[in-house]
C-alpha atoms as a PDB file:
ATOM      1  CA  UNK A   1       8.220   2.421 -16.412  1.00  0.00           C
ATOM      2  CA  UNK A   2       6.306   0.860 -13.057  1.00  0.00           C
ATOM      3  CA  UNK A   3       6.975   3.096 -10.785  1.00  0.00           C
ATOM      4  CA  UNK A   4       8.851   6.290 -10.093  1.00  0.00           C
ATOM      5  CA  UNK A   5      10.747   5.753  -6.752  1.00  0.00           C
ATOM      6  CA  UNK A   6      10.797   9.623  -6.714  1.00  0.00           C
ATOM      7  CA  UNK A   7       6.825   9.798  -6.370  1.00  0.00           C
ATOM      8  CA  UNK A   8       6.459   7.195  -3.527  1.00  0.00           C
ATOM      9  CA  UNK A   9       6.207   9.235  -0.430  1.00  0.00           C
ATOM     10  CA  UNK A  10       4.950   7.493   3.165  1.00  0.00           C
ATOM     11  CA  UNK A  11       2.527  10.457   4.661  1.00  0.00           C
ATOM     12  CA  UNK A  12       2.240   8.959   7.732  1.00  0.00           C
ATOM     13  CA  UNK A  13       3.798  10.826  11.102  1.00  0.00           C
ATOM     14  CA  UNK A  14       4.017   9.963  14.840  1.00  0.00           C
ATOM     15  CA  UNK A  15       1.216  12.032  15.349  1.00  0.00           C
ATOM     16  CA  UNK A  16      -1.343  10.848  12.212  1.00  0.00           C
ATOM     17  CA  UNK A  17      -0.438   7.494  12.118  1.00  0.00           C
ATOM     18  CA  UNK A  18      -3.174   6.243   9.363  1.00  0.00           C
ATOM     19  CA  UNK A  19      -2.296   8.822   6.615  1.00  0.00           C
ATOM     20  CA  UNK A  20      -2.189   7.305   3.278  1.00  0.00           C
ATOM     21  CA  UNK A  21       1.338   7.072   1.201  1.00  0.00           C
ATOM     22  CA  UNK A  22       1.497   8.948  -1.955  1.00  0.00           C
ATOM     23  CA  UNK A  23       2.741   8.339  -5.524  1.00  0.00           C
ATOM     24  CA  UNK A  24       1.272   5.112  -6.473  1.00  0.00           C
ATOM     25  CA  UNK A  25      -0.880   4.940  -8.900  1.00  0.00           C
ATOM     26  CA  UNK A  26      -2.056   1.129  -9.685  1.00  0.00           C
ATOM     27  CA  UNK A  27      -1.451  -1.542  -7.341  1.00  0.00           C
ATOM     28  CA  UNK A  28      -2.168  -5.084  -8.400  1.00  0.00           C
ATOM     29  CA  UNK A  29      -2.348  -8.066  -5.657  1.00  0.00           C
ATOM     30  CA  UNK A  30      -3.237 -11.471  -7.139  1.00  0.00           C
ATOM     31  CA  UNK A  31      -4.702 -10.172  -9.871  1.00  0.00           C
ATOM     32  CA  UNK A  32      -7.114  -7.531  -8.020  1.00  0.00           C
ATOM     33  CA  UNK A  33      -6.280  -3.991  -8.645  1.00  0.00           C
ATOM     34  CA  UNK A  34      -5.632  -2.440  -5.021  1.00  0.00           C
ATOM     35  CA  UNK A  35      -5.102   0.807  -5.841  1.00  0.00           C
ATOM     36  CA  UNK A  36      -6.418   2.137  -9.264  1.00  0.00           C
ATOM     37  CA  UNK A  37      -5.463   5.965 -10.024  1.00  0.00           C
ATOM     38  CA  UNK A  38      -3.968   6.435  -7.041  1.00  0.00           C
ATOM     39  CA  UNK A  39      -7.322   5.915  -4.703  1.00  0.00           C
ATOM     40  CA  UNK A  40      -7.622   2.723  -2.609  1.00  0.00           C
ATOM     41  CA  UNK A  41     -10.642   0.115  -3.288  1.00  0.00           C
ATOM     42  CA  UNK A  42     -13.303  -0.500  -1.007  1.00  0.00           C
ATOM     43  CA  UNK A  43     -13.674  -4.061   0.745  1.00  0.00           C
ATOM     44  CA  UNK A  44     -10.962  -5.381  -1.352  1.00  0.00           C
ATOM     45  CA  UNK A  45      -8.412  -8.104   0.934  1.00  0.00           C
ATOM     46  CA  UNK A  46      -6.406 -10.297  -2.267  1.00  0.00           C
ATOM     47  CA  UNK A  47      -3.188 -10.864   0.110  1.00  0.00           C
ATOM     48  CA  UNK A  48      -2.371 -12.598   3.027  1.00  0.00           C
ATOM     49  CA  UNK A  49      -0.549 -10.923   5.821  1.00  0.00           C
ATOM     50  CA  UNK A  50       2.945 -12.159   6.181  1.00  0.00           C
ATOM     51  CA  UNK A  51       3.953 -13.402  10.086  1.00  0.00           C
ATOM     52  CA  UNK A  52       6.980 -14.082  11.643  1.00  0.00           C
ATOM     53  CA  UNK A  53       7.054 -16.017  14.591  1.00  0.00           C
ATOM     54  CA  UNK A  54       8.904 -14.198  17.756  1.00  0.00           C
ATOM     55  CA  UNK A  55      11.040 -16.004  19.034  1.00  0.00           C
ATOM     56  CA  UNK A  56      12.854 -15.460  22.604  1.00  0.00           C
END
């Protein structure tokens, strides 16, 4: 299995916006490992931020 969609959890509230999500345990971007038992690597950026443009 990849993932258990039952473990993923989003900790983050209104009031502590920054708290990490829960229940992943490896997360692989381009080939860099992310996340590796469940803690988040330092100084690590593989992705790109995806942008929409706003249109009015």
């Amino acid at each position: 299995m990849l993932f258990n969609l039952d473990d993923i959890k989003d900790n983050a509230t209104y009031t502590k916006g920054f708290q990490k999500s829960s229940g992943m345990d490896y997360v692989i971007i381009n080939g860099k490992i992310l996340i590796e038992h469940g803690e988040l690597q330092d100084n690590l950026f593989p992705g790109k931020a995806i942008k929409s443009q706003l249109n009015l």
